[in-house]
PDB file of N, CA and C in Angstrom:
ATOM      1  N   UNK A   1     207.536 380.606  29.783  1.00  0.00           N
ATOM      2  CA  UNK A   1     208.644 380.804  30.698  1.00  0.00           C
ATOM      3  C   UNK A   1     208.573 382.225  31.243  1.00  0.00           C
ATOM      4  N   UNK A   2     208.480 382.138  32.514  1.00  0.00           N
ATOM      5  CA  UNK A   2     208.534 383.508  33.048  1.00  0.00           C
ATOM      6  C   UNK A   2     209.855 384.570  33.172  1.00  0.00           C
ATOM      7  N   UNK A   3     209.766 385.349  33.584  1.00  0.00           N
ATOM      8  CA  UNK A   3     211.303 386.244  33.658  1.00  0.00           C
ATOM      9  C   UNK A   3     212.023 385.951  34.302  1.00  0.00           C
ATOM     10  N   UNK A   4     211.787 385.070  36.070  1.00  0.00           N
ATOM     11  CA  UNK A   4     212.805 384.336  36.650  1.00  0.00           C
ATOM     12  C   UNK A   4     213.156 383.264  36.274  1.00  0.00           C
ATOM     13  N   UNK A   5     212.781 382.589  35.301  1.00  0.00           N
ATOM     14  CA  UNK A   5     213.543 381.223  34.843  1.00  0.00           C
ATOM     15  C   UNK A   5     214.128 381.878  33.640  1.00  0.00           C
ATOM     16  N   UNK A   6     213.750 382.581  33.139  1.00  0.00           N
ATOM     17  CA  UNK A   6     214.619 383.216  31.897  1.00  0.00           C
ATOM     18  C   UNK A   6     215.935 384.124  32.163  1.00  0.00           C
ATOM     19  N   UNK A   7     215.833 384.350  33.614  1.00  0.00           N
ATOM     20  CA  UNK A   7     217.114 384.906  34.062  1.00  0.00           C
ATOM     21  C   UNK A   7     217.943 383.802  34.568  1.00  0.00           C
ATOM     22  N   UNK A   8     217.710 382.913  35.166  1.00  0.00           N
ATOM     23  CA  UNK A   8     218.936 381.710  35.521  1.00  0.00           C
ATOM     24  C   UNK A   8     219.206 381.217  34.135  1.00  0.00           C
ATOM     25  N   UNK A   9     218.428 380.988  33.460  1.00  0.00           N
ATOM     26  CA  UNK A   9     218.178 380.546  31.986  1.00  0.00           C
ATOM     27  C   UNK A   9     219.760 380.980  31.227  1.00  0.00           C
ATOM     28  N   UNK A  10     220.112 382.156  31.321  1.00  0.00           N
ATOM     29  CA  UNK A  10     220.492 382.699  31.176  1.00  0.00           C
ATOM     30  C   UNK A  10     222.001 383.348  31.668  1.00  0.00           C
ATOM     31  N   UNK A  11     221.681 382.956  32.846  1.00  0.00           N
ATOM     32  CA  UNK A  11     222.729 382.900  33.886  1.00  0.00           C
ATOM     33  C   UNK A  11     223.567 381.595  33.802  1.00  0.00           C
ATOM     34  N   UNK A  12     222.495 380.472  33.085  1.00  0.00           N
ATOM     35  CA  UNK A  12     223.382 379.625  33.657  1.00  0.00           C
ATOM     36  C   UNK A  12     224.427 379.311  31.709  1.00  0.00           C
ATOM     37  N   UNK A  13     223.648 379.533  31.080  1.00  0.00           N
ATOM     38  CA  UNK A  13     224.256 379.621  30.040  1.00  0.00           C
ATOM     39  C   UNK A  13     225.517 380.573  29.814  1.00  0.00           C
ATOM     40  N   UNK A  14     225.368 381.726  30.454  1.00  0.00           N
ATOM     41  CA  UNK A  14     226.886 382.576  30.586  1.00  0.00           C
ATOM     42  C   UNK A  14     227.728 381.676  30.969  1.00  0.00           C
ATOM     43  N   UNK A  15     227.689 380.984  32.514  1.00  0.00           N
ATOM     44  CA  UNK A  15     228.129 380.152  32.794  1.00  0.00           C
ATOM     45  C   UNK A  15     228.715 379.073  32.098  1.00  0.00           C
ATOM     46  N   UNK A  16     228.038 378.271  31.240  1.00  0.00           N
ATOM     47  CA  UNK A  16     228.497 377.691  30.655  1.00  0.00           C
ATOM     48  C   UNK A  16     229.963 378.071  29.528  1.00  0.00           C
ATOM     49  N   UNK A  17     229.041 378.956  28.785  1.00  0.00           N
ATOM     50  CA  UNK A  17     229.992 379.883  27.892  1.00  0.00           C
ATOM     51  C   UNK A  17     231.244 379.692  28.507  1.00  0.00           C
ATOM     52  N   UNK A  18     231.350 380.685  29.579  1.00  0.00           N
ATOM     53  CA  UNK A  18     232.448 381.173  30.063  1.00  0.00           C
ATOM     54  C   UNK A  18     233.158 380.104  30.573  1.00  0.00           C
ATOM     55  N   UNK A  19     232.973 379.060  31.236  1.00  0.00           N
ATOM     56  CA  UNK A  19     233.881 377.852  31.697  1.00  0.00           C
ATOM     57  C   UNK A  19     234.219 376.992  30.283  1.00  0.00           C
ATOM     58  N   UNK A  20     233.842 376.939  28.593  1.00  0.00           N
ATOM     59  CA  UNK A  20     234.106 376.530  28.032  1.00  0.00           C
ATOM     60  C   UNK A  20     235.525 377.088  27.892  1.00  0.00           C
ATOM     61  N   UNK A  21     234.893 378.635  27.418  1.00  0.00           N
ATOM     62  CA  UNK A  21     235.922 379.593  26.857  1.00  0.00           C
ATOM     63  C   UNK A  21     237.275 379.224  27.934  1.00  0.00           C
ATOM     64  N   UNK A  22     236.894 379.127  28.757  1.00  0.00           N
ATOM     65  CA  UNK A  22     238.299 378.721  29.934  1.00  0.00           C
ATOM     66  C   UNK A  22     239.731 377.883  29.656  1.00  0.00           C
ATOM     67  N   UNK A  23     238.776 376.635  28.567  1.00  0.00           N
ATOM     68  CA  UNK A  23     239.443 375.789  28.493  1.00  0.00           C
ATOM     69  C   UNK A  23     240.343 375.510  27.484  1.00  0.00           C
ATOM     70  N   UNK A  24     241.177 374.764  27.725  1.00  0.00           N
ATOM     71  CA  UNK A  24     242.407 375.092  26.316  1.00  0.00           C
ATOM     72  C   UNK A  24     242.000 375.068  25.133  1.00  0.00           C
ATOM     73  N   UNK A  25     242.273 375.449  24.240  1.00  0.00           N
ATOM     74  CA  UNK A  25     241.904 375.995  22.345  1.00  0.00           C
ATOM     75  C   UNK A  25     241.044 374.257  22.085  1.00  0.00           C
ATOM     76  N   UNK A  26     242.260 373.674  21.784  1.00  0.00           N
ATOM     77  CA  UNK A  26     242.448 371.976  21.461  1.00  0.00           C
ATOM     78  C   UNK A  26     240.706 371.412  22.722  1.00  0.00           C
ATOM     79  N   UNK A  27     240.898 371.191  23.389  1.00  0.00           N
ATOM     80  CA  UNK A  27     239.684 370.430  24.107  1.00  0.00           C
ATOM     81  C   UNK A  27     238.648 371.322  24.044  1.00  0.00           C
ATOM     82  N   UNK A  28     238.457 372.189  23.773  1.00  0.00           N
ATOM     83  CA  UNK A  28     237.297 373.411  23.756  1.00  0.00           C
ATOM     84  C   UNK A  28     236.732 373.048  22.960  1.00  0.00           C
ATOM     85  N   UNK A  29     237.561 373.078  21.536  1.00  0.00           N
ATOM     86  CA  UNK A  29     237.281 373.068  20.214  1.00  0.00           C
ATOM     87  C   UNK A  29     236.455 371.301  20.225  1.00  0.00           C
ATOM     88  N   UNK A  30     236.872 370.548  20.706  1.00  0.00           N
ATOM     89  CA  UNK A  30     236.537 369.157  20.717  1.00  0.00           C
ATOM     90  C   UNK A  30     235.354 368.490  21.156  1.00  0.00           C
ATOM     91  N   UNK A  31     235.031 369.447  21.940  1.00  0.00           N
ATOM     92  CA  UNK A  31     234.203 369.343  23.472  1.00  0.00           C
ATOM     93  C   UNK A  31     232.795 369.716  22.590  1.00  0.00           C
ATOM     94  N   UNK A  32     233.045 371.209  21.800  1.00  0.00           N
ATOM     95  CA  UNK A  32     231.903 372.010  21.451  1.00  0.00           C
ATOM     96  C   UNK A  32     231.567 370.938  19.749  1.00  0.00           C
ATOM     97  N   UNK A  33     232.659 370.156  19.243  1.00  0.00           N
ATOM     98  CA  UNK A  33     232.440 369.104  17.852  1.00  0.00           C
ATOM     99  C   UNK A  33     231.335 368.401  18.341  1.00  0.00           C
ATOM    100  N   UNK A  34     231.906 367.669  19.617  1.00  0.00           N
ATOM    101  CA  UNK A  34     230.866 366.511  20.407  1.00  0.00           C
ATOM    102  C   UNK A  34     230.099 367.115  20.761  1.00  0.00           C
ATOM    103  N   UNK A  35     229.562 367.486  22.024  1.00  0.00           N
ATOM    104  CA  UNK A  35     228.478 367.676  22.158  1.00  0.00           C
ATOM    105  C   UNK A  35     227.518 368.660  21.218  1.00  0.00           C
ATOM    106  N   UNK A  36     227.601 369.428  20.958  1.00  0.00           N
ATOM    107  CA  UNK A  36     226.856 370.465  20.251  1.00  0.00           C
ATOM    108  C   UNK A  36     226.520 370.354  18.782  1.00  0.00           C
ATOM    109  N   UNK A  37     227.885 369.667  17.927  1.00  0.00           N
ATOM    110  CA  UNK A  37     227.557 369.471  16.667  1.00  0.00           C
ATOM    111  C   UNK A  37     227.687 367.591  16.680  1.00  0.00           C
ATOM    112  N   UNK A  38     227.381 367.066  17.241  1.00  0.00           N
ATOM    113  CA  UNK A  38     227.173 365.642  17.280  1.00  0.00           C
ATOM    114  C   UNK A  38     228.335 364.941  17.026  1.00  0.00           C
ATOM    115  N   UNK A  39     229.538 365.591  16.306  1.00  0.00           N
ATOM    116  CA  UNK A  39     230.288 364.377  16.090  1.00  0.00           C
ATOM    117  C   UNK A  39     230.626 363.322  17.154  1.00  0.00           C
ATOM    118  N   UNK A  40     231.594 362.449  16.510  1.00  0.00           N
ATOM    119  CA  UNK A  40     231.986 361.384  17.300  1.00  0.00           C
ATOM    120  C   UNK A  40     233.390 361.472  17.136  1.00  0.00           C
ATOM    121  N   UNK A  41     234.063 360.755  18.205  1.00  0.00           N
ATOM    122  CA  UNK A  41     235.789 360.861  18.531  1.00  0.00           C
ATOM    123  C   UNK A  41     236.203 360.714  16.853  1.00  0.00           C
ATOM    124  N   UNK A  42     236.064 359.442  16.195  1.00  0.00           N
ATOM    125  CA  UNK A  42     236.402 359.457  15.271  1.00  0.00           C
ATOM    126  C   UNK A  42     236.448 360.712  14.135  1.00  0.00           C
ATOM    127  N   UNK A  43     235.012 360.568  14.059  1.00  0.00           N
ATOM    128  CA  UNK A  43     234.950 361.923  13.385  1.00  0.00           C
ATOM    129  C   UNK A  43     235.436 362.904  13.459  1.00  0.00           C
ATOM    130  N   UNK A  44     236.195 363.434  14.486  1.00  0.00           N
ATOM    131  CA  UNK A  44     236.746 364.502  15.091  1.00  0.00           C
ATOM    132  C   UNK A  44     238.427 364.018  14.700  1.00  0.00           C
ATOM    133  N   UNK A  45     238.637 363.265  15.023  1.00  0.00           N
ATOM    134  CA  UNK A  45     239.926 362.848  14.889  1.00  0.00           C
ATOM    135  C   UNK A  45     240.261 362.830  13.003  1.00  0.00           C
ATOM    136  N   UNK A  46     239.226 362.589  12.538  1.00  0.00           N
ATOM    137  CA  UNK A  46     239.751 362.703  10.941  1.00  0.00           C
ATOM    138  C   UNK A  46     239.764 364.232  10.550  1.00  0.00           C
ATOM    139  N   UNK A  47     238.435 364.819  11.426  1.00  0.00           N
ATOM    140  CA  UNK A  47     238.282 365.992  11.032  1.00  0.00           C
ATOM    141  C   UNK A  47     239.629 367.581  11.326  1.00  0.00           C
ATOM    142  N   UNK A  48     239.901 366.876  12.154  1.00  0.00           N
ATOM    143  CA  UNK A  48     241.015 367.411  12.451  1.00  0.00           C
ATOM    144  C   UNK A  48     242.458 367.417  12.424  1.00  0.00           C
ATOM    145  N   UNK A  49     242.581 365.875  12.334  1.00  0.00           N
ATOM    146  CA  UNK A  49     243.996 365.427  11.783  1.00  0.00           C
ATOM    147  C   UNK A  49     244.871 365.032  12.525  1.00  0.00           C
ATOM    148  N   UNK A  50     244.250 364.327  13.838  1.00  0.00           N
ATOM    149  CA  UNK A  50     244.665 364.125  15.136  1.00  0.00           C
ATOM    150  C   UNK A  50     244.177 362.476  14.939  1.00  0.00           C
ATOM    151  N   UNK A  51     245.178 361.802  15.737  1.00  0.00           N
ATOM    152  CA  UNK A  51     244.671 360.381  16.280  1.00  0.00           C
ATOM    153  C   UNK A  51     243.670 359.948  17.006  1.00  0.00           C
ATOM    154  N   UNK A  52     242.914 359.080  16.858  1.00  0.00           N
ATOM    155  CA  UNK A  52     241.601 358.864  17.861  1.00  0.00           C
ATOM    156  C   UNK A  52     241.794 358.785  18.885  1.00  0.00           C
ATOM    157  N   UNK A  53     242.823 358.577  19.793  1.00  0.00           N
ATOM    158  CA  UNK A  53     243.270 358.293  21.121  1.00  0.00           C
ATOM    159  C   UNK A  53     243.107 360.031  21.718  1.00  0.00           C
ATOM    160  N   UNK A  54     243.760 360.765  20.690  1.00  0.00           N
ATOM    161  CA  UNK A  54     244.215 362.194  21.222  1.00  0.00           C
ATOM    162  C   UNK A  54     242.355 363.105  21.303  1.00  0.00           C
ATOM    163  N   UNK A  55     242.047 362.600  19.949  1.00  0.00           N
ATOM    164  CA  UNK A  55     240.640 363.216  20.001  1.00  0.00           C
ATOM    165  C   UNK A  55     240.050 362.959  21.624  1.00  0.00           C
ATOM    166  N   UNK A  56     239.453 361.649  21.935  1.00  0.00           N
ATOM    167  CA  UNK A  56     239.258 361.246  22.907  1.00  0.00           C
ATOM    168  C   UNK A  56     239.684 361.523  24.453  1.00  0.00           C
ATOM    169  N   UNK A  57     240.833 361.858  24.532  1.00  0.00           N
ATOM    170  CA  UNK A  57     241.319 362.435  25.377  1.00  0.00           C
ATOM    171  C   UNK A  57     240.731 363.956  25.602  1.00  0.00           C
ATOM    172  N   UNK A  58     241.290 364.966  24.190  1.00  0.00           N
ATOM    173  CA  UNK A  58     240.310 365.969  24.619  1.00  0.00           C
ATOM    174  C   UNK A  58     239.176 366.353  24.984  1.00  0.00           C
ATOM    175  N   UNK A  59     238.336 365.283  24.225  1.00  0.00           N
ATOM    176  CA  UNK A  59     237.226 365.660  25.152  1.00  0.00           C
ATOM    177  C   UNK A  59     236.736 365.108  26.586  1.00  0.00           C
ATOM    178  N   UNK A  60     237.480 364.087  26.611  1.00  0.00           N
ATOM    179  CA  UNK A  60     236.794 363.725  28.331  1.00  0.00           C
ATOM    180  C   UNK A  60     237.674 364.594  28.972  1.00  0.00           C
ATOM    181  N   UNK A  61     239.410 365.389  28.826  1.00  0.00           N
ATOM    182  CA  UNK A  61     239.808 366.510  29.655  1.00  0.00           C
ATOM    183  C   UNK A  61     238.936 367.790  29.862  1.00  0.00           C
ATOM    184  N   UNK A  62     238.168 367.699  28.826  1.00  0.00           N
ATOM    185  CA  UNK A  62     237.487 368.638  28.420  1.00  0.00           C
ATOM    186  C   UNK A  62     236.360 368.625  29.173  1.00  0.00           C
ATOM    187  N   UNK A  63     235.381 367.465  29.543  1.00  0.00           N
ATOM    188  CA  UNK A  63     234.352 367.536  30.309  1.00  0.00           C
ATOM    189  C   UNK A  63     234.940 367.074  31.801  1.00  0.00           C
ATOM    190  N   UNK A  64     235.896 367.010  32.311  1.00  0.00           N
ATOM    191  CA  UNK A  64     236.429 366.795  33.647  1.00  0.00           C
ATOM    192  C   UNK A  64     236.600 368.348  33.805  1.00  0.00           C
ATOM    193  N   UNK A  65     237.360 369.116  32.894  1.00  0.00           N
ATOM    194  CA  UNK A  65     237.564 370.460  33.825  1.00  0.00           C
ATOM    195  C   UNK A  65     236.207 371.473  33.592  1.00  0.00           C
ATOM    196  N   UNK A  66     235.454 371.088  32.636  1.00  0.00           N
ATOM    197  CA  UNK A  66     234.109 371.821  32.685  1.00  0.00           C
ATOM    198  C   UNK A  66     233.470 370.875  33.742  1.00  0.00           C
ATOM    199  N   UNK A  67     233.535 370.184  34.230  1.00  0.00           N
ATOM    200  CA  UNK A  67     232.897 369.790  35.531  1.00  0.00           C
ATOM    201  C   UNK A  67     232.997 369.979  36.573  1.00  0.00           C
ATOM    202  N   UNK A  68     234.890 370.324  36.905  1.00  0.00           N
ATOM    203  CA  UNK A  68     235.195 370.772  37.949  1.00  0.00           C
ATOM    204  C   UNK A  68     234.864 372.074  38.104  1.00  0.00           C
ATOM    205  N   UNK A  69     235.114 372.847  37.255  1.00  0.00           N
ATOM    206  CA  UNK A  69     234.772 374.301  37.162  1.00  0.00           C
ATOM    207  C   UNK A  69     233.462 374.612  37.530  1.00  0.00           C
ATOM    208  N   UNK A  70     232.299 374.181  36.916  1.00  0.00           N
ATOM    209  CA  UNK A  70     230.768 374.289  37.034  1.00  0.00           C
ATOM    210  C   UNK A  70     230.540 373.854  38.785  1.00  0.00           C
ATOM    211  N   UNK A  71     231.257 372.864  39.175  1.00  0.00           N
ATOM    212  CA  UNK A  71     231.100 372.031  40.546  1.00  0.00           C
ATOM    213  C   UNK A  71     231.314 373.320  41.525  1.00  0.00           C
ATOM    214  N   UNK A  72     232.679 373.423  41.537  1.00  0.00           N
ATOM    215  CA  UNK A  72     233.338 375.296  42.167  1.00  0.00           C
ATOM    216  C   UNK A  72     232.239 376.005  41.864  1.00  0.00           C
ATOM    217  N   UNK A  73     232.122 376.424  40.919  1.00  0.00           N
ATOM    218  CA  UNK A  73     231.392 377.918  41.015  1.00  0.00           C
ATOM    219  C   UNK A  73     230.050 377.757  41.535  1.00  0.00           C
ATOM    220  N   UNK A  74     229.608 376.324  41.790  1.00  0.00           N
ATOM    221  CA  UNK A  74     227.816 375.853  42.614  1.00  0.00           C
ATOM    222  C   UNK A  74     227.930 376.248  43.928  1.00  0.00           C
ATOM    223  N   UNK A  75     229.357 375.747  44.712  1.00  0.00           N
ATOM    224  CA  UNK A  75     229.872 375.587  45.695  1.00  0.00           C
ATOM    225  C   UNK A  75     229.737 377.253  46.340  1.00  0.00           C
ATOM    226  N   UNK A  76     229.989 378.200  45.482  1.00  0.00           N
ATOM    227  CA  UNK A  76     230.170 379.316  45.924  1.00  0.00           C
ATOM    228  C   UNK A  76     229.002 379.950  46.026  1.00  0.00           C
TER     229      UNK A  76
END
């Protein structure tokens, strides 16, 4: 990998970061269970002490406003 792909590389990962960090405590926290550490709604929902409905919710709020957000900031 050269130094210009290691700088978007990089860039785009701030990016990421930072539109997580954006997002409320509760779906952040949910968002980063699922994708990153694999769980599943369920799993999350026991793990936390929340209903599966509510788990679930956070994270698809969670990847709608990290989508909208990422979408905006392409746009610009």
């Amino acid at each position: 990998m050269g130094p210009e792909e290691r700088s978007v590389m990089l860039e785009d990962s701030k990016r990421l970061r930072d539109a997580i960090a954006a997002l409320p405590h509760e779906q952040a926290r949910a968002l980063v269970l699922a994708v990153f550490y694999g769980l599943t709604a369920l799993e999350i929902s026991e793990s936390e002490g929340i209903p599966l409905g509510t788990a679930k919710t956070r994270i698809r709020a969670a990847m709608l406003r990290l989508r909208a957000k990422l979408v905006v900031d392409d746009e610009r």
